[in-house]
N, C-alpha and C. Protein backbone atom coordinates (compact mmCIF):
# COMPACT_ATOMS: atom_id res chain seq x y z
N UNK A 1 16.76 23.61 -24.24
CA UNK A 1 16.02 23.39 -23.01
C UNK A 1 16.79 24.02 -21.85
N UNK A 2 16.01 24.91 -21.21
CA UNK A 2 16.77 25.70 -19.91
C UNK A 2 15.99 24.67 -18.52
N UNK A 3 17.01 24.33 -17.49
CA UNK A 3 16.77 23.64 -16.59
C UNK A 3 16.76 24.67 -15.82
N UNK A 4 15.51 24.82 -14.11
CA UNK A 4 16.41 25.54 -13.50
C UNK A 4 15.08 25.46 -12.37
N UNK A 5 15.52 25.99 -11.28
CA UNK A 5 14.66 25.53 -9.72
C UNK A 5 13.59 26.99 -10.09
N UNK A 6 12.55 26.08 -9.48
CA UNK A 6 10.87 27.15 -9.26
C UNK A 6 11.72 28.80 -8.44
N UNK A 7 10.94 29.65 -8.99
CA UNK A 7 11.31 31.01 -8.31
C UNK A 7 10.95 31.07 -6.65
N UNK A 8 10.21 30.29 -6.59
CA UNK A 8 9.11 30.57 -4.64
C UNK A 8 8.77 29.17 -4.56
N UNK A 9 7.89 29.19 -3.66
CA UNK A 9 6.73 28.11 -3.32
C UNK A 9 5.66 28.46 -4.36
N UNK A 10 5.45 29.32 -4.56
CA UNK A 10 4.26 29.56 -5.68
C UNK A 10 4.35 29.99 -7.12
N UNK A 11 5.57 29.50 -7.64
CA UNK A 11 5.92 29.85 -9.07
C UNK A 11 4.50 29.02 -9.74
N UNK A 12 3.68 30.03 -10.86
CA UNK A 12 3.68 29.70 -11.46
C UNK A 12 3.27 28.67 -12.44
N UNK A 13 4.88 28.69 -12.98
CA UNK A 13 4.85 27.42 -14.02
C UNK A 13 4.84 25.85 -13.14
N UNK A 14 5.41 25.92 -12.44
CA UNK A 14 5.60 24.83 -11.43
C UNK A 14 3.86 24.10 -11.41
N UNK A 15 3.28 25.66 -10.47
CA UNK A 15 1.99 25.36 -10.70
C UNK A 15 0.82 24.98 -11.39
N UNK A 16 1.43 25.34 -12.69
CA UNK A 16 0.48 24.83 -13.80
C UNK A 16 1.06 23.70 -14.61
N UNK A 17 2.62 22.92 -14.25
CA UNK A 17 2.22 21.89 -14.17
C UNK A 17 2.14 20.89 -13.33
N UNK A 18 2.17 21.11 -12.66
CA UNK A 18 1.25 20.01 -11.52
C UNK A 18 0.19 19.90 -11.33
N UNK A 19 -0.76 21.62 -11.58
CA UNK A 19 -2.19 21.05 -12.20
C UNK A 19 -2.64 20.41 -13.03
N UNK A 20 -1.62 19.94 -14.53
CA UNK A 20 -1.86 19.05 -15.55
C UNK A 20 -1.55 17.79 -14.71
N UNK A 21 -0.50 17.13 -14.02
CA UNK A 21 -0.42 16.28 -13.35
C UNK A 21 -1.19 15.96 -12.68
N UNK A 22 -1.77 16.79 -11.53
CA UNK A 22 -2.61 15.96 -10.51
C UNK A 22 -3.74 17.11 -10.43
N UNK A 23 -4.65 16.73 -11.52
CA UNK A 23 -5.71 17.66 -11.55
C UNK A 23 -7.20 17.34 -10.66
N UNK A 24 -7.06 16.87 -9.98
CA UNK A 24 -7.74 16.44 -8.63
C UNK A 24 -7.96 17.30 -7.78
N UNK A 25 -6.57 17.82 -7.42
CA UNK A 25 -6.13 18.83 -5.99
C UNK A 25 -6.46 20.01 -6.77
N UNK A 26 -7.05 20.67 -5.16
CA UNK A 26 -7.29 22.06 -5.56
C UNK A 26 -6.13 22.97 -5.94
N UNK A 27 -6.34 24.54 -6.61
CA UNK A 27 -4.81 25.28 -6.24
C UNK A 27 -4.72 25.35 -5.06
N UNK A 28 -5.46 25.63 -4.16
CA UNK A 28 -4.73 25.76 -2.46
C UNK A 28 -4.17 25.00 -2.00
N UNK A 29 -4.61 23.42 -2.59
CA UNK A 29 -3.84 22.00 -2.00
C UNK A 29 -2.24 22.10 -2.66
N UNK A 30 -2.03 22.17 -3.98
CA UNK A 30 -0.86 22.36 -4.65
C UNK A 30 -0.36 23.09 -3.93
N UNK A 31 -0.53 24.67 -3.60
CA UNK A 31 0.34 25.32 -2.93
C UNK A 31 0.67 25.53 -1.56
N UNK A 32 0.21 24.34 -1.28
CA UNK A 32 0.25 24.13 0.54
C UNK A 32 1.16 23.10 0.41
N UNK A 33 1.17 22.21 -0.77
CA UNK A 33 1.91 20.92 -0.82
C UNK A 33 3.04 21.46 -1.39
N UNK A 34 3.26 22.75 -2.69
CA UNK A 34 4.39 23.16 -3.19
C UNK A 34 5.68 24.17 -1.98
N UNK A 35 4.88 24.47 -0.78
CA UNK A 35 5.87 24.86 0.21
C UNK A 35 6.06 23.79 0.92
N UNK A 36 5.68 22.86 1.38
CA UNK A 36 5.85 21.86 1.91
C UNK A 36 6.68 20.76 1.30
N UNK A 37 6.99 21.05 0.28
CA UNK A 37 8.20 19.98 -0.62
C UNK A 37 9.36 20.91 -0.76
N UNK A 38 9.31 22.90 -0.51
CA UNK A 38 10.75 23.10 -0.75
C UNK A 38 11.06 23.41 1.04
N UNK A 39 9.87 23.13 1.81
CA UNK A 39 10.59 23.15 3.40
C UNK A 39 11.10 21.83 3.17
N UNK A 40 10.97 21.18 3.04
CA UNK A 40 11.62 19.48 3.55
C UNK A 40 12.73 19.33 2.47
N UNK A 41 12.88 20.29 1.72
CA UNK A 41 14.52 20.05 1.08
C UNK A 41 14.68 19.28 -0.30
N UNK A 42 13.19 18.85 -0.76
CA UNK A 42 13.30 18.27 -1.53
C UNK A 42 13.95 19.07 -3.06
N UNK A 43 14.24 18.43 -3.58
CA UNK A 43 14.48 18.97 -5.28
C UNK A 43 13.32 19.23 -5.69
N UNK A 44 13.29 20.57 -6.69
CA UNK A 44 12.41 20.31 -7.67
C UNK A 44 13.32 21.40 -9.02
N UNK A 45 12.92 20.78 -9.87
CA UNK A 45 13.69 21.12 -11.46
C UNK A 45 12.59 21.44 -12.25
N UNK A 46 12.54 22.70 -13.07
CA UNK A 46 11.99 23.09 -13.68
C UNK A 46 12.60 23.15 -15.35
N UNK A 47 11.57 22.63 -16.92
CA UNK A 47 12.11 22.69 -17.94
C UNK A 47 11.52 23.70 -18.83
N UNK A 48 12.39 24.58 -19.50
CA UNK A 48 11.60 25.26 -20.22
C UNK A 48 11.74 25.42 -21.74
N UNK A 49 11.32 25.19 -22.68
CA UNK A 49 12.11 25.38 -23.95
C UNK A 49 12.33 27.02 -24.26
N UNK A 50 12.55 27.29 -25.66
CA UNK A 50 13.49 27.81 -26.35
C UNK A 50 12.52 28.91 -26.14
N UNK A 51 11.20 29.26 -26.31
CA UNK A 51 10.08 30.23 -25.74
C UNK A 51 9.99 30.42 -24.52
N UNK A 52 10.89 30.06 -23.53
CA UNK A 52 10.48 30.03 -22.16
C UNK A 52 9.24 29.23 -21.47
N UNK A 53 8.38 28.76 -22.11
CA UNK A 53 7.38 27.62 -22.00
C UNK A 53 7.41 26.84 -21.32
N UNK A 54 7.31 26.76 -20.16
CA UNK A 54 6.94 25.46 -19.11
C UNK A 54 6.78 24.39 -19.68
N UNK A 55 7.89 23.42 -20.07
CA UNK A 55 7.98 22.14 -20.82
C UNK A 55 7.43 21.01 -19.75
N UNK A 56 8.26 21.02 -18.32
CA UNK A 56 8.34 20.18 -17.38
C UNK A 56 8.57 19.96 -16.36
N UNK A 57 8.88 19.27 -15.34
CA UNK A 57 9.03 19.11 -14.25
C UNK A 57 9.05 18.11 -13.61
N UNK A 58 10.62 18.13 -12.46
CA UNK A 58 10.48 16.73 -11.30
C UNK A 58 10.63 17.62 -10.16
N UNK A 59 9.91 16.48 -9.19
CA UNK A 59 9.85 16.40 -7.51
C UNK A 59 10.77 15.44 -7.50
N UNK A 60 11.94 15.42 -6.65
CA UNK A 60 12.60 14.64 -6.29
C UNK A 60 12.85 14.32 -4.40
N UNK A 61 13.04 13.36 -4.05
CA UNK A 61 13.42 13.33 -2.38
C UNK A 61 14.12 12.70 -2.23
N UNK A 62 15.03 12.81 -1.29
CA UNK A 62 16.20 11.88 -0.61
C UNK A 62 15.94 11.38 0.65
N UNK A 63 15.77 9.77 0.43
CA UNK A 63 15.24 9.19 1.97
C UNK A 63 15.76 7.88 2.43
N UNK A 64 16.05 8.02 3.48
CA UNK A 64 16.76 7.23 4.55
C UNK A 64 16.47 6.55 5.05
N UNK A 65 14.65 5.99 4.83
CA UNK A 65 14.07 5.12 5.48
C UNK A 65 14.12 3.81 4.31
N UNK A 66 13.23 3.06 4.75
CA UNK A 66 13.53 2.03 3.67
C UNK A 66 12.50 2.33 2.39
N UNK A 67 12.88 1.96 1.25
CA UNK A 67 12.31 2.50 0.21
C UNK A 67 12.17 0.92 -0.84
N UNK A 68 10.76 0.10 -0.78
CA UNK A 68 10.70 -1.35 -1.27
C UNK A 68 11.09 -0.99 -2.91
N UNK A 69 11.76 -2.07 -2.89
CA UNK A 69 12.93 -3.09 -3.73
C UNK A 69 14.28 -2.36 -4.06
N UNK A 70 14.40 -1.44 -2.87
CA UNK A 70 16.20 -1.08 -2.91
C UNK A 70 16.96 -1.84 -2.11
N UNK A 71 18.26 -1.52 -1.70
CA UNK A 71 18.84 -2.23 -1.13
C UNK A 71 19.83 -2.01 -0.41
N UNK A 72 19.79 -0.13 -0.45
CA UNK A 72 20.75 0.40 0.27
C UNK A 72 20.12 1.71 0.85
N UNK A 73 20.49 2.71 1.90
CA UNK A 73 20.20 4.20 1.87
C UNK A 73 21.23 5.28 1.70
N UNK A 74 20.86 6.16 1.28
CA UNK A 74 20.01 7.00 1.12
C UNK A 74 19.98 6.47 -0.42
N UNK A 75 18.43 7.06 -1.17
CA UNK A 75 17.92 6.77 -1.79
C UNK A 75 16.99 7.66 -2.83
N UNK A 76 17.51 8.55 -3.95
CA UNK A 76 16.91 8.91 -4.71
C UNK A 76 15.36 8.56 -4.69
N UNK A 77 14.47 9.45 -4.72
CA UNK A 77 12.90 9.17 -5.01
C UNK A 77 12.02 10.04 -5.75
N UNK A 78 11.63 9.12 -7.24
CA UNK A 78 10.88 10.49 -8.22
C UNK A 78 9.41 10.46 -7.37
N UNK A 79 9.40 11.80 -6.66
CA UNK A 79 7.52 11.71 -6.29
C UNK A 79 6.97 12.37 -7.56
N UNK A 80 7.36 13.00 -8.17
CA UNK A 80 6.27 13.91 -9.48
C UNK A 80 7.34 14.04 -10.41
N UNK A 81 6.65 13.84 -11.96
CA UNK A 81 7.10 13.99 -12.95
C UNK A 81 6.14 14.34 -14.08
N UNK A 82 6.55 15.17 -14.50
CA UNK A 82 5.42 15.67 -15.93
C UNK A 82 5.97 16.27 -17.18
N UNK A 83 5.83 16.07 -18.23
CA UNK A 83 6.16 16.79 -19.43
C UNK A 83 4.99 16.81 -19.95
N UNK A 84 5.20 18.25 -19.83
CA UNK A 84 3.74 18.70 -21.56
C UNK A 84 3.74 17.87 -22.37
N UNK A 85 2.60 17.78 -22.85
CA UNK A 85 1.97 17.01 -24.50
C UNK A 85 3.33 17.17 -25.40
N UNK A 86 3.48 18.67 -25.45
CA UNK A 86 3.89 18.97 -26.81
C UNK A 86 5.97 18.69 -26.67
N UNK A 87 6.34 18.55 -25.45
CA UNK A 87 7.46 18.37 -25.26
C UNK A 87 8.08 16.60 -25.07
N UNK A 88 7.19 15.84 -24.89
CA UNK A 88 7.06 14.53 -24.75
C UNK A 88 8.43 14.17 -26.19
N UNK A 89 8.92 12.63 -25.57
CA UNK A 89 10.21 12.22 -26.69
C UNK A 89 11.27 13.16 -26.88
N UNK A 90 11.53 14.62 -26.53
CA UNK A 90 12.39 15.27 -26.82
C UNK A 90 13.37 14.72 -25.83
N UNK A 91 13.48 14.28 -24.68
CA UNK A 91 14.41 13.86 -23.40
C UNK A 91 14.09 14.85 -22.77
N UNK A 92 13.61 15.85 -22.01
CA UNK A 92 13.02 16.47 -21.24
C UNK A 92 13.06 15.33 -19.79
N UNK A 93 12.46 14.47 -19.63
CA UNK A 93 12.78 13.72 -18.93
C UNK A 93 14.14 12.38 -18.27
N UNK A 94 14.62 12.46 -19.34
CA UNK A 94 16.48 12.08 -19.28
C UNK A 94 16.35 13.00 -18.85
N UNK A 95 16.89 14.45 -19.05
CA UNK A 95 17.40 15.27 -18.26
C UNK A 95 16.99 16.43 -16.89
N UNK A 96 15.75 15.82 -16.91
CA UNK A 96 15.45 15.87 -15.10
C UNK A 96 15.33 14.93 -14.61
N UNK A 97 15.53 13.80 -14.58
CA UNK A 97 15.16 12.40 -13.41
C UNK A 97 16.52 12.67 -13.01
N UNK A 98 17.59 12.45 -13.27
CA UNK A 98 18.83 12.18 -12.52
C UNK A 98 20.05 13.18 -11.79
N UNK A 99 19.54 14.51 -12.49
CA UNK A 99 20.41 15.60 -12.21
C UNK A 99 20.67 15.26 -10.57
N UNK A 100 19.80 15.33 -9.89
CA UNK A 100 19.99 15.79 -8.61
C UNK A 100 20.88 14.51 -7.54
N UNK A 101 19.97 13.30 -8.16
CA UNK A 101 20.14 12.63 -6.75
C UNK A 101 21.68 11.92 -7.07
N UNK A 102 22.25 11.61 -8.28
CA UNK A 102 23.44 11.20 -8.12
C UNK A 102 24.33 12.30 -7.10
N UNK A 103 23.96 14.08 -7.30
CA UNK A 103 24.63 14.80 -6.34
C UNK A 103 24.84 14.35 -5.29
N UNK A 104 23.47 13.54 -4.40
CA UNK A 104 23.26 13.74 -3.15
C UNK A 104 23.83 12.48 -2.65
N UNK A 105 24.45 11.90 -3.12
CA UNK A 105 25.25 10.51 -2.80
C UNK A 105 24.39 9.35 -2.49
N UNK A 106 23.70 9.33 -3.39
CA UNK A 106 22.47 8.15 -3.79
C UNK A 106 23.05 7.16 -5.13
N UNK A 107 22.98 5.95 -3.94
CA UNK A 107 23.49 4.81 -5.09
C UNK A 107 22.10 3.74 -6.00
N UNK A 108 21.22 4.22 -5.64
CA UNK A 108 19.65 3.74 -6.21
C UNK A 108 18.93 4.99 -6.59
N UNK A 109 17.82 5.22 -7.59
CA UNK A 109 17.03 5.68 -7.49
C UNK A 109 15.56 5.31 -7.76
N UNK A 110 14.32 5.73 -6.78
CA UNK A 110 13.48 4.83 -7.06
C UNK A 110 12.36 5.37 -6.73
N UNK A 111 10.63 4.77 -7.47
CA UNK A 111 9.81 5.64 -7.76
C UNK A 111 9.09 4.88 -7.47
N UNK A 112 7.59 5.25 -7.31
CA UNK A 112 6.20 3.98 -7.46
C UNK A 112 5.43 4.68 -8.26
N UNK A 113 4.15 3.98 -8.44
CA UNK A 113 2.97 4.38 -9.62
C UNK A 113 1.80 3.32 -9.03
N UNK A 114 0.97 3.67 -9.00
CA UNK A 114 -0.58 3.09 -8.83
C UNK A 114 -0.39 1.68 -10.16
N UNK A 115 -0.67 0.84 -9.57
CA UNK A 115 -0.52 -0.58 -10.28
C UNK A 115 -1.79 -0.59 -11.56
N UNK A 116 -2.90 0.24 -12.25
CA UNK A 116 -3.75 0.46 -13.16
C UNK A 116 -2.73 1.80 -13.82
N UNK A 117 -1.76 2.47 -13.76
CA UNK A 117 -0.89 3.45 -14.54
C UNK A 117 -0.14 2.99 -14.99
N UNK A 118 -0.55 2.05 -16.39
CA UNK A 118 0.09 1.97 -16.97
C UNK A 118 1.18 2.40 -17.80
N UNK A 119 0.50 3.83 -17.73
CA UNK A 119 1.22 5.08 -18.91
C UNK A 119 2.95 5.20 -18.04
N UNK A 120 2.45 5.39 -16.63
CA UNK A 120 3.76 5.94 -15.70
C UNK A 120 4.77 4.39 -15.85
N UNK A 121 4.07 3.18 -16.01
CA UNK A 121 4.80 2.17 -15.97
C UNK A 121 5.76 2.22 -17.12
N UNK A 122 5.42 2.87 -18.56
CA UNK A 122 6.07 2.84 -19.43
C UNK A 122 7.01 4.18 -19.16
N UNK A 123 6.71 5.00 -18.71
CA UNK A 123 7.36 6.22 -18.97
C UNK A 123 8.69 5.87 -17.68
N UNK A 124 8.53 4.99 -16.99
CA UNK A 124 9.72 4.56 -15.83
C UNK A 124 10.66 3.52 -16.16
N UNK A 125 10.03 2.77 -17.73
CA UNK A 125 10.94 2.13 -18.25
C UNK A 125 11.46 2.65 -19.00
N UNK A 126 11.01 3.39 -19.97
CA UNK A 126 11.86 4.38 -20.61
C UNK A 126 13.39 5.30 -19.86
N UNK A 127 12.60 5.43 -18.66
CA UNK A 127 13.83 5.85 -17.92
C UNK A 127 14.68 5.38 -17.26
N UNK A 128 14.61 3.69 -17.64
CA UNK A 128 15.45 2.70 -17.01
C UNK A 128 14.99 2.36 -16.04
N UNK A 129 14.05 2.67 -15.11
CA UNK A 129 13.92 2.24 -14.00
C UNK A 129 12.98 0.77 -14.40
N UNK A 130 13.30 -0.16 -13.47
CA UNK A 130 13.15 -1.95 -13.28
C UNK A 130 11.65 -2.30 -12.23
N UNK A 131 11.23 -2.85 -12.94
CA UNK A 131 10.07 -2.52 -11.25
C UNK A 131 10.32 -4.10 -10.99
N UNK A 132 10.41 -3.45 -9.63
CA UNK A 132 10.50 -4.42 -8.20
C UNK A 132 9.46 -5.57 -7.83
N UNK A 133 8.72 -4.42 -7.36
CA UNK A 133 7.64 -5.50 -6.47
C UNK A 133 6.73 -4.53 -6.75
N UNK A 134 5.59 -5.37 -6.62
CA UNK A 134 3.96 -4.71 -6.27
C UNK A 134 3.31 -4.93 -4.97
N UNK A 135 2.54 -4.12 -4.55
CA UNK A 135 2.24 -4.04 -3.58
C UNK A 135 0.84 -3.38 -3.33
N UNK A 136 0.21 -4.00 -2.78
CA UNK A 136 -1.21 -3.84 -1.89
C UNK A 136 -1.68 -3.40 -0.49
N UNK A 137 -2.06 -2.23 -0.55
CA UNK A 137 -2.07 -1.24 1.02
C UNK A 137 -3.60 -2.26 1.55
N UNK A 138 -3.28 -1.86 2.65
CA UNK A 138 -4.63 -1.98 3.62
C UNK A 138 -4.73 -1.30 4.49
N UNK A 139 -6.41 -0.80 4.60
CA UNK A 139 -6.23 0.07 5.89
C UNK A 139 -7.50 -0.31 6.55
N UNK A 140 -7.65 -0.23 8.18
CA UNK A 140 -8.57 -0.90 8.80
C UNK A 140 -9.13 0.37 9.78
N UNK A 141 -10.59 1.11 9.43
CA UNK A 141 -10.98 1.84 10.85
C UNK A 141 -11.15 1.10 12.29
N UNK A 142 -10.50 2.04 13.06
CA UNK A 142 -10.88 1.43 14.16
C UNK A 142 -11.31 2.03 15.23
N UNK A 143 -12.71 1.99 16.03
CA UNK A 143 -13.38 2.26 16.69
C UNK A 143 -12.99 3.14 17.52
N UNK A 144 -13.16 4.62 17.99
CA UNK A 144 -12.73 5.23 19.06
C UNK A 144 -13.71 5.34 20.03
N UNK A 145 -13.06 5.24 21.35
CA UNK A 145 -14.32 5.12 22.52
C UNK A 145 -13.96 6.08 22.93
């Protein structure tokens, strides 16, 4: 498995997998959002096997604000994670969740998932991560005069 950072904002493999990930967003949205995660500094790690094959990929961020059920800052944060079908159980994922943020002098690292994703709930225990708390957004329109 070769680890190693996207070529541009528009690599690519990067791109095709995050279209398996979040196949919702358009390509223009991905690649408005894929320069907009390497302006703000974030990590991103690219996996490839032994064919060069786009195995996988993390988004990682380092943040200073408060991040629910940590307890310190700065603070490791997985925003995106994906492994191909066919690369799944190999550790592909052991060995992108953590590379980065122990660098960045992060004594937590920590992620969320939509409370019906189950799949991500298992795949965050697998990676050790503990879940905290749950939590319920609200949002209220309000009238402009």
């Amino acid at each position: 498995m070769r680890i190693a950072s996207p070529e541009n904002s528009a690599d690519v493999s990067w791109l095709s997998l995050r279209r398996a990930l979040w196949p919702d967003a358009s390509e223009l949205e991905h690649l408005r959002e894929m320069a907009d995660v390497l302006a703000r500094g974030h990590c991103v790690l690219l996996a490839f096997d032994g064919d060069g094959s786009a195995a996988g990929f993390v988004e990682v961020s380092k943040r200073n604000d408060y991040v629910n059920g940590t307890t310190g800052s700065p603070v490791g944060f997985l925003e995106g994670l994906f492994v191909a079908p066919a690369h799944r159980r190999q550790g592909v994922c052991r060995a992108l969740a953590s590379i980065w943020v122990a660098a960045e002098g992060c004594s937590e690292f920590a992620s969320d998932s939509l409370v019906e994703n189950v799949d991500a709930h298992a795949v965050h225990r697998a990676l050790g991560f503990v879940e905290t708390e749950r939590v319920v957004y609200f949002c209220k329109a309000l009238a402009m005069s």
